[in-house]
Protein backbone atom coordinates (compact mmCIF):
# COMPACT_ATOMS: atom_id res chain seq x y z
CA UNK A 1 76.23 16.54 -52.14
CA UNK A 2 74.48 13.63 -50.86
CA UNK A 3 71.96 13.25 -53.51
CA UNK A 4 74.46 13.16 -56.32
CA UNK A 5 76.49 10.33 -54.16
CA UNK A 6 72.81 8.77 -54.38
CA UNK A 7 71.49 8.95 -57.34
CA UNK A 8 75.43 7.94 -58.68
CA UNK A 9 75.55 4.63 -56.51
CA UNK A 10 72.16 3.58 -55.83
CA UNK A 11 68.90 2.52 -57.94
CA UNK A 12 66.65 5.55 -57.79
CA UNK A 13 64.59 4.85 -60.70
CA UNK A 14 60.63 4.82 -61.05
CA UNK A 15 58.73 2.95 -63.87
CA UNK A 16 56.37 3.39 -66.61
CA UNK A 17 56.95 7.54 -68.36
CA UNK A 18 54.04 6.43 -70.38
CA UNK A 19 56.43 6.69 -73.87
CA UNK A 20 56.17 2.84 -73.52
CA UNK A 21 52.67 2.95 -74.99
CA UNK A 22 53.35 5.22 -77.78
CA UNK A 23 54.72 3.75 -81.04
CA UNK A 24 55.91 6.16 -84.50
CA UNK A 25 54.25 4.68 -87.47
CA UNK A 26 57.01 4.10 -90.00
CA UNK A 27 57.03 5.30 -93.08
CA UNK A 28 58.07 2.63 -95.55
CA UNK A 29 59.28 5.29 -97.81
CA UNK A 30 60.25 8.34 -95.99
CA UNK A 31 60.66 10.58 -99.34
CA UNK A 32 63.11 12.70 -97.80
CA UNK A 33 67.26 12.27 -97.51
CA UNK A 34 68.77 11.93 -94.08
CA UNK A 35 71.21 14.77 -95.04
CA UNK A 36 68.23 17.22 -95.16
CA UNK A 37 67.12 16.67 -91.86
CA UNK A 38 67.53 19.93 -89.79
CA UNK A 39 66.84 19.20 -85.75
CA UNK A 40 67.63 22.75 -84.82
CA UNK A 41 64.78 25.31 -83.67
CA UNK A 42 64.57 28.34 -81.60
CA UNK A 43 63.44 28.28 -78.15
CA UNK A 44 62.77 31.31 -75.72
CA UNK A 45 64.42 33.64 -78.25
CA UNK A 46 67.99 31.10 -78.46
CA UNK A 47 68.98 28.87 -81.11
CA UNK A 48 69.32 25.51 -80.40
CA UNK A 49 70.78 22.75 -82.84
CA UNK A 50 68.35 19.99 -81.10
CA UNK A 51 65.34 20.17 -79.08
CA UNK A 52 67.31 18.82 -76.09
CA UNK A 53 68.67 20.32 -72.93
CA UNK A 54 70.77 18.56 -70.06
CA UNK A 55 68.25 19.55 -67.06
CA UNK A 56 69.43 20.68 -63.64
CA UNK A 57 71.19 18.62 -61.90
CA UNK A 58 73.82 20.17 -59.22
CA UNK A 59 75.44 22.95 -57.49
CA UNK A 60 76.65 24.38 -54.65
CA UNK A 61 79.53 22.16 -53.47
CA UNK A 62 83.00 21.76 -54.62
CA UNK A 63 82.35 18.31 -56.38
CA UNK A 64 79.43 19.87 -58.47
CA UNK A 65 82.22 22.38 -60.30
CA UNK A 66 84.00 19.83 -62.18
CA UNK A 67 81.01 18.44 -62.87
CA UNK A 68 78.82 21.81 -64.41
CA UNK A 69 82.22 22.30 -65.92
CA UNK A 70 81.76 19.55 -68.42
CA UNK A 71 78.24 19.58 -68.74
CA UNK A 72 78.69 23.05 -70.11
CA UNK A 73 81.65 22.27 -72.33
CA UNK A 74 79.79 19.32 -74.00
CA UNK A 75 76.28 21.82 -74.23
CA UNK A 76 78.21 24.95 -75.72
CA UNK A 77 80.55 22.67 -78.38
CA UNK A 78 77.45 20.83 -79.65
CA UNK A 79 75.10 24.26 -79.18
CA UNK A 80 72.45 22.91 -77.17
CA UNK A 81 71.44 24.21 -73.62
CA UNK A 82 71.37 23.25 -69.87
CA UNK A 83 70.10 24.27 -66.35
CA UNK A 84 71.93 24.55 -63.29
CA UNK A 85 71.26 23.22 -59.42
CA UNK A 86 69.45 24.96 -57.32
CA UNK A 87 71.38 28.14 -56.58
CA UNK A 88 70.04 28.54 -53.30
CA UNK A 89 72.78 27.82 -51.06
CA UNK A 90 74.47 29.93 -53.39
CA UNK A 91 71.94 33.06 -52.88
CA UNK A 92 72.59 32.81 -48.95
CA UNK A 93 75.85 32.61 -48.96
CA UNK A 94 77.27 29.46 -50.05
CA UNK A 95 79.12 28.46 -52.80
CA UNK A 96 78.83 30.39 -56.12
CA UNK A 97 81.39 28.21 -58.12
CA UNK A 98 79.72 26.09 -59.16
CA UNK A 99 77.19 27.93 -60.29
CA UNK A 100 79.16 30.62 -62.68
CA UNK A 101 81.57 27.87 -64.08
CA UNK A 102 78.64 26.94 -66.52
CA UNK A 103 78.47 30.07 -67.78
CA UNK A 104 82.08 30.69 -68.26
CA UNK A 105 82.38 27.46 -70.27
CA UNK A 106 79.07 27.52 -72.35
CA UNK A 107 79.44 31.39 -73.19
CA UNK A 108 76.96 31.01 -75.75
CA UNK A 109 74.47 28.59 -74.73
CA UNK A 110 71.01 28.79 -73.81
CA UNK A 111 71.45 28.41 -69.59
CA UNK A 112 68.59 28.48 -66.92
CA UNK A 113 68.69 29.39 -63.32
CA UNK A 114 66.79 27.50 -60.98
CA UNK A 115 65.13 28.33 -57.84
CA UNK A 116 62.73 26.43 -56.14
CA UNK A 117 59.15 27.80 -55.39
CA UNK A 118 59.31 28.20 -51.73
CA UNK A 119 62.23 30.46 -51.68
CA UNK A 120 60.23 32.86 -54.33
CA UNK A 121 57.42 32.87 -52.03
CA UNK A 122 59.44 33.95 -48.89
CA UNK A 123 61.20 36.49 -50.98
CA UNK A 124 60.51 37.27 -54.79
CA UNK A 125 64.07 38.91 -55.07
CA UNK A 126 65.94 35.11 -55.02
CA UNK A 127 64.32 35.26 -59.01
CA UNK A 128 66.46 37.87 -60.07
CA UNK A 129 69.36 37.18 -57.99
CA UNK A 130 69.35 33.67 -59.60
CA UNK A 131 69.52 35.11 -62.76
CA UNK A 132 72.16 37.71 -62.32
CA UNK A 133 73.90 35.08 -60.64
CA UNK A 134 75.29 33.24 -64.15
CA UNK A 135 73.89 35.87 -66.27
CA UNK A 136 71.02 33.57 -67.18
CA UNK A 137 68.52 33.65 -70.49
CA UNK A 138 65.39 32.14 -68.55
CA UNK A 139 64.55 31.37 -64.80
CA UNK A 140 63.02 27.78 -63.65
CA UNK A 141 61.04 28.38 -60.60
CA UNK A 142 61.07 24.45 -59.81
CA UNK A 143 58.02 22.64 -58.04
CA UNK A 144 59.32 19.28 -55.95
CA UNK A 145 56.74 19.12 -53.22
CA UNK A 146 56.93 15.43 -53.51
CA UNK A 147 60.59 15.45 -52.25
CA UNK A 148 60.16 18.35 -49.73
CA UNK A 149 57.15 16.09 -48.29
CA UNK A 150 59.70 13.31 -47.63
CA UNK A 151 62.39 15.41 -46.68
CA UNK A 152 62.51 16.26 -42.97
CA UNK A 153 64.13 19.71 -43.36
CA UNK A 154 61.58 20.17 -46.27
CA UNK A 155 59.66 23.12 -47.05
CA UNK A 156 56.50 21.88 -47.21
CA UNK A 157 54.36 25.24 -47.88
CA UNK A 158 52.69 26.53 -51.06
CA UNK A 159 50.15 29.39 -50.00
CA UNK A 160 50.47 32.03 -51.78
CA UNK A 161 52.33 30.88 -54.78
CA UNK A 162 50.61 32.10 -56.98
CA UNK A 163 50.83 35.38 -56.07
CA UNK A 164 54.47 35.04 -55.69
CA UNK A 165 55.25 33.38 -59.70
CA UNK A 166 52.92 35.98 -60.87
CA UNK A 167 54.80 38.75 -59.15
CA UNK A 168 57.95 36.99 -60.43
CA UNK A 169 57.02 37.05 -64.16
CA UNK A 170 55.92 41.08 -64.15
CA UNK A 171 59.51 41.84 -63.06
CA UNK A 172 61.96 39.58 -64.45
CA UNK A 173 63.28 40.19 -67.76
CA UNK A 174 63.97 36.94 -69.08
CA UNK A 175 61.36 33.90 -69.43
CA UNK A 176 59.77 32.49 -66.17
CA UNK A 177 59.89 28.21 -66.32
CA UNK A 178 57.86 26.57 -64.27
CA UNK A 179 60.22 23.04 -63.91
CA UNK A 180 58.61 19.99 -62.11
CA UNK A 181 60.79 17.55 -60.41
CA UNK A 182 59.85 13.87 -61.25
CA UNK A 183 55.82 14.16 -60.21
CA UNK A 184 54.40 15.45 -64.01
CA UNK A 185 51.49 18.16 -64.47
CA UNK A 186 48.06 18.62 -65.13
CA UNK A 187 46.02 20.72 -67.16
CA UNK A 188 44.18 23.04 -64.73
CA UNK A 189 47.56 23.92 -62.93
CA UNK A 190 49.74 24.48 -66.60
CA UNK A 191 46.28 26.79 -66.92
CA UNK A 192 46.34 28.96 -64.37
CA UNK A 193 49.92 29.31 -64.70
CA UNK A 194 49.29 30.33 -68.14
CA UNK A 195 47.47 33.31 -66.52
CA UNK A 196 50.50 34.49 -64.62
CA UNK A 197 52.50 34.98 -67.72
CA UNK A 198 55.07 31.96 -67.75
CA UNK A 199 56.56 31.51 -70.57
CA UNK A 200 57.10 27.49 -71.11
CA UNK A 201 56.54 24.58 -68.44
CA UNK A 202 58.85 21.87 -67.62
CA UNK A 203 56.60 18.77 -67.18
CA UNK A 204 58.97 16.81 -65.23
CA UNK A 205 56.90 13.89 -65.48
CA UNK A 206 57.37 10.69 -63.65
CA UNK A 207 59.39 7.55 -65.37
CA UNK A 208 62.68 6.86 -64.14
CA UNK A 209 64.57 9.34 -61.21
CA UNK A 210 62.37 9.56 -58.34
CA UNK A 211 63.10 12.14 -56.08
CA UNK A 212 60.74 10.28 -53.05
CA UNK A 213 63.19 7.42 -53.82
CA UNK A 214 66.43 9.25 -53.38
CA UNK A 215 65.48 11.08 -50.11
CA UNK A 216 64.35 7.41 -48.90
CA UNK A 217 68.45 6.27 -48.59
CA UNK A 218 68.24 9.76 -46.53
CA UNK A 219 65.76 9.78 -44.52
CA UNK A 220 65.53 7.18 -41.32
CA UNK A 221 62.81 5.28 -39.48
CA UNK A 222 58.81 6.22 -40.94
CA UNK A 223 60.02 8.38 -43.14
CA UNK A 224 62.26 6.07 -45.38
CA UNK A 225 59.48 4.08 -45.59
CA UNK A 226 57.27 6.86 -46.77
CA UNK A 227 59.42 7.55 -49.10
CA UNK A 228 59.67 4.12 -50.51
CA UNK A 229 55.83 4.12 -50.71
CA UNK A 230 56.03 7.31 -52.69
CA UNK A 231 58.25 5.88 -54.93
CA UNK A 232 55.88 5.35 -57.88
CA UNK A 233 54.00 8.67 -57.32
CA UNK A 234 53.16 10.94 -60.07
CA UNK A 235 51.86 11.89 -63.13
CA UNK A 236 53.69 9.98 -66.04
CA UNK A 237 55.78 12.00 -68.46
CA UNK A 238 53.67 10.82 -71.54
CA UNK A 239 50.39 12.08 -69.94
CA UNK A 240 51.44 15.48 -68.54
CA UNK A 241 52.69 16.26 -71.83
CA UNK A 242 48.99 15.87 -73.57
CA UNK A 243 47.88 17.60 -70.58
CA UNK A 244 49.71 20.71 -71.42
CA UNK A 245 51.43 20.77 -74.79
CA UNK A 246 48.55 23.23 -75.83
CA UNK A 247 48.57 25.25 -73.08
CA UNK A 248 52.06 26.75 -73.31
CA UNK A 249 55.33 25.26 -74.79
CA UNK A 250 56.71 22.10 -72.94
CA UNK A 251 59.86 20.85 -72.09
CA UNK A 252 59.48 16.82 -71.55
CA UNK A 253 61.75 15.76 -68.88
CA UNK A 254 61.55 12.32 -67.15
CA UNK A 255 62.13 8.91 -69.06
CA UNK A 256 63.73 10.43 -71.98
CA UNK A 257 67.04 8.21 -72.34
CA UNK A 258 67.44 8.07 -76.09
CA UNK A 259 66.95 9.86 -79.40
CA UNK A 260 63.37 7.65 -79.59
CA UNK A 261 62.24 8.44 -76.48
CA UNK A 262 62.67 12.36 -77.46
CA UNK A 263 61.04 12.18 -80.58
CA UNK A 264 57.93 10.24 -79.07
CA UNK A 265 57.77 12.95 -76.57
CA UNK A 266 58.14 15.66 -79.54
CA UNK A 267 55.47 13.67 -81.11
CA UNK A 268 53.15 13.65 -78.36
CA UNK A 269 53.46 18.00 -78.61
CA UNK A 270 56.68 18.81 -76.45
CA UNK A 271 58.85 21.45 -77.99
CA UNK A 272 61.97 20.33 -76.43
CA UNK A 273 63.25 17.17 -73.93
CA UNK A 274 65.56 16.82 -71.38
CA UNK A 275 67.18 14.48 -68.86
CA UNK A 276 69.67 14.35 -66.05
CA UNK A 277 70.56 11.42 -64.41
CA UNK A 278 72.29 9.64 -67.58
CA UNK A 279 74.30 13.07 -67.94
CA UNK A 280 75.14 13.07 -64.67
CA UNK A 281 76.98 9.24 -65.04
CA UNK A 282 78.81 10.85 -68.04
CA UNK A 283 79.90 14.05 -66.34
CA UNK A 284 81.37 12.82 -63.26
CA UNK A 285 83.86 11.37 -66.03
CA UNK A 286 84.94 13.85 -68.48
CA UNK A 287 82.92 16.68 -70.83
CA UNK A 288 83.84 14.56 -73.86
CA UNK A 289 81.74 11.77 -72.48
CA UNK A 290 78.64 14.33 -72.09
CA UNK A 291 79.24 14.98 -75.55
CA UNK A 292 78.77 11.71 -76.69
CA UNK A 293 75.76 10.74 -75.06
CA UNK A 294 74.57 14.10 -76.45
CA UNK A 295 75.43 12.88 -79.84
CA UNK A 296 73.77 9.19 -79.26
CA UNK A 297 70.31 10.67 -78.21
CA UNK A 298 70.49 13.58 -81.17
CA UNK A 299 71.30 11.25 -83.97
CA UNK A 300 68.84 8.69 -82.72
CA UNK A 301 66.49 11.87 -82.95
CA UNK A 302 67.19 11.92 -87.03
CA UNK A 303 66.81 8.25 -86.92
CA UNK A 304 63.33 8.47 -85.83
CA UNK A 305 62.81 11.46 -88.03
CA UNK A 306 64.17 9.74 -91.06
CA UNK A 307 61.57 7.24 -90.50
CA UNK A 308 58.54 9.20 -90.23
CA UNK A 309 59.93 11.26 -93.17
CA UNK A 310 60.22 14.80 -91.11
CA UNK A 311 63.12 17.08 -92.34
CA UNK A 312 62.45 19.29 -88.92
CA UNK A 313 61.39 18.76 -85.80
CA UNK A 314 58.26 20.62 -85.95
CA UNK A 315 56.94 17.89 -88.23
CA UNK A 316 56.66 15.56 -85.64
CA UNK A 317 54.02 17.21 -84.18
CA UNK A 318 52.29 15.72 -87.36
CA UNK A 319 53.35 12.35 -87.69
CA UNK A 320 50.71 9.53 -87.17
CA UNK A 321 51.13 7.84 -83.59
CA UNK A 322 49.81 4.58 -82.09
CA UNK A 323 48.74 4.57 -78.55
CA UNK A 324 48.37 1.58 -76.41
CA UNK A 325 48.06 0.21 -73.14
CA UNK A 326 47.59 2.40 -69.87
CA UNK A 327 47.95 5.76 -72.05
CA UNK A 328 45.55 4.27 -74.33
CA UNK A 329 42.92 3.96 -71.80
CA UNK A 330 43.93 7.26 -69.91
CA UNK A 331 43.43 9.16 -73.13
CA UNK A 332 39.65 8.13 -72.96
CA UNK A 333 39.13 8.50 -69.71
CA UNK A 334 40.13 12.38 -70.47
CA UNK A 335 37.79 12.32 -73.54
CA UNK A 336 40.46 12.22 -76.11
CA UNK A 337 38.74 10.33 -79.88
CA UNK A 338 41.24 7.06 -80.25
CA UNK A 339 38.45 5.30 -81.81
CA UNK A 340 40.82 5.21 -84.80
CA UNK A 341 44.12 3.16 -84.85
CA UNK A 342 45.90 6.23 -85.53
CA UNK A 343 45.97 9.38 -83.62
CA UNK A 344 46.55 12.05 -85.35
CA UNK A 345 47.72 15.36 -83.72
């Protein structure tokens, strides 16, 4: 309860996602109509009518019901998708409320549970309890080492976690997510967890909430200060995408705050975005509200689209980008070729 309170009244906001040194080349003359543009795809065997979900955000107290209440009316009306809290204080015993009100108002909508990676590796049945829990259509096993460092009460253990995803992904029936929380990916983990038979990866990249920063208005003496120094720590969204976007499908999550972020990220080889902490400021008002911030970052999508002359979203993947700046001279320090103005995907 105390992180939404947080992240509602205080700044908990990182810089730099990375999208800031990627520019869309326009297309004087797009040779398309805006009225043909088509932003729907499947994902994870469900329809979507964008390539955005609202990410997780809460559960597990009685606030955090009116809230996954209208996040779920706005994603089922508009027939996009969403994830829940953490549904571990709902797995030992806690509140379930929360949890099951999303699926009872977004009876058709793509939903994820969400578990976090130390309670799979103390027991591997949390996975499917998770699921069962709000008769899920994919699992996130989230990763947020970064906050459990600062935390604490954190978990801060990881042997044998591979052993435990892998065992995770053999048994469940839906689609295993692995979801980073705010600290981005790179390529030799989104490989090996490629090997375990995940089925898309979350990036969760740094550039804007900062989960170091929140737990810093927790925490008290050293380790508010540790967390303030962790602020800044991670791999920016922008990079972790290009990390992994050909390894298995990505979701881009962190920094994406508008229909031009989204399609840079699409651009840049993410399947889907998502974001939480704008959603959250719209939900703790009413589910209409969701819906229109929902609408502002999907038609901002076509905008972008209309511009580059793609009628679907998979075109983006093709569209002529400009890279600048700190990505710029991360891309050749990973031995990408931007000897040309252009890169082309």
């Amino acid at each position: 309860m105390d992180h939404i309170e947080i992240c509602l009244n205080k700044y908990v906001e990182s810089s730099y996602s990375g999208f800031e040194d990627v520019m869309l080349i326009h297309k004087a003359i797009p040779e398309i109509d805006y009225d043909e543009i088509d932003t729907s795809l499947e994902f994870l065997h469900k329809k979507l009518s964008a390539p955005f979900l609202i990410a997780s955000i809460t559960g597990g107290h009685k606030k955090a019901i009116e809230i996954n209440k209208n996040l779920a009316m706005a994603v089922e009306n508009l027939g996009l998708g969403m994830g829940v809290g953490s549904q571990r204080v709902g797995i030992e015993g806690g509140d379930i409320e929360s949890f099951i009100v999303v699926r009872e108002y977004a009876e058709n909508s793509f939903i994820y549970a969400n578990i976090g990676l130390p309670q799979i590796i103390k027991d591997v049945e949390y996975a499917e309890k998770a699921v069962e829990m709000i008769d899920a259509d994919a699992l996130a096993i989230h990763l947020n080492y970064l906050q459990e460092a600062i935390q604490p009460e954190g978990d801060k253990f990881s042997r044998k976690a591979y052993e435990a995803i892998e065992e995770v992904c053999k048994n469940l029936k839906v689609p295993v997510i692995i979801k980073e929380t705010g600290a981005g990916m790179r390529r030799d983990i989104a490989l090996k967890l490629k090997t375990l038979g995940i089925s898309a990866l979350d990036v969760g990249g740094k550039g804007w909430t900062s989960f170091s920063a929140v737990e810093s208005y927790r925490c008290e003496g050293h380790m508010a200060r540790i967390g303030k120094d962790f602020w800044d720590w991670g791999i920016p969204t922008a990079y972790s995408i290009l990390e992994c976007y050909d390894v298995l499908p990505v979701i881009a999550t962190g920094g994406i705050r508008n229909g031009l972020d989204l399609a840079k990220a699409l651009a840049l080889g993410a399947v889907v975005g998502s974001s939480a902490l704008p959603l959250l400021k719209e939900a703790v008002k009413d589910y209409k509200a969701v819906e229109e911030y929902l609408k502002y970052i999907i038609e901002g999508l076509k905008v972008a689209m209309f511009l580059t002359g793609c009628k679907r979203v998979e075109e983006l993947r093709d569209v002529e980008i400009f890279v600048y700046g700190r990505l710029k001279d991360w891309l050749e320090l990973r031995g990408y070729d931007v000897s040309k103005i252009c890169l082309k995907r």
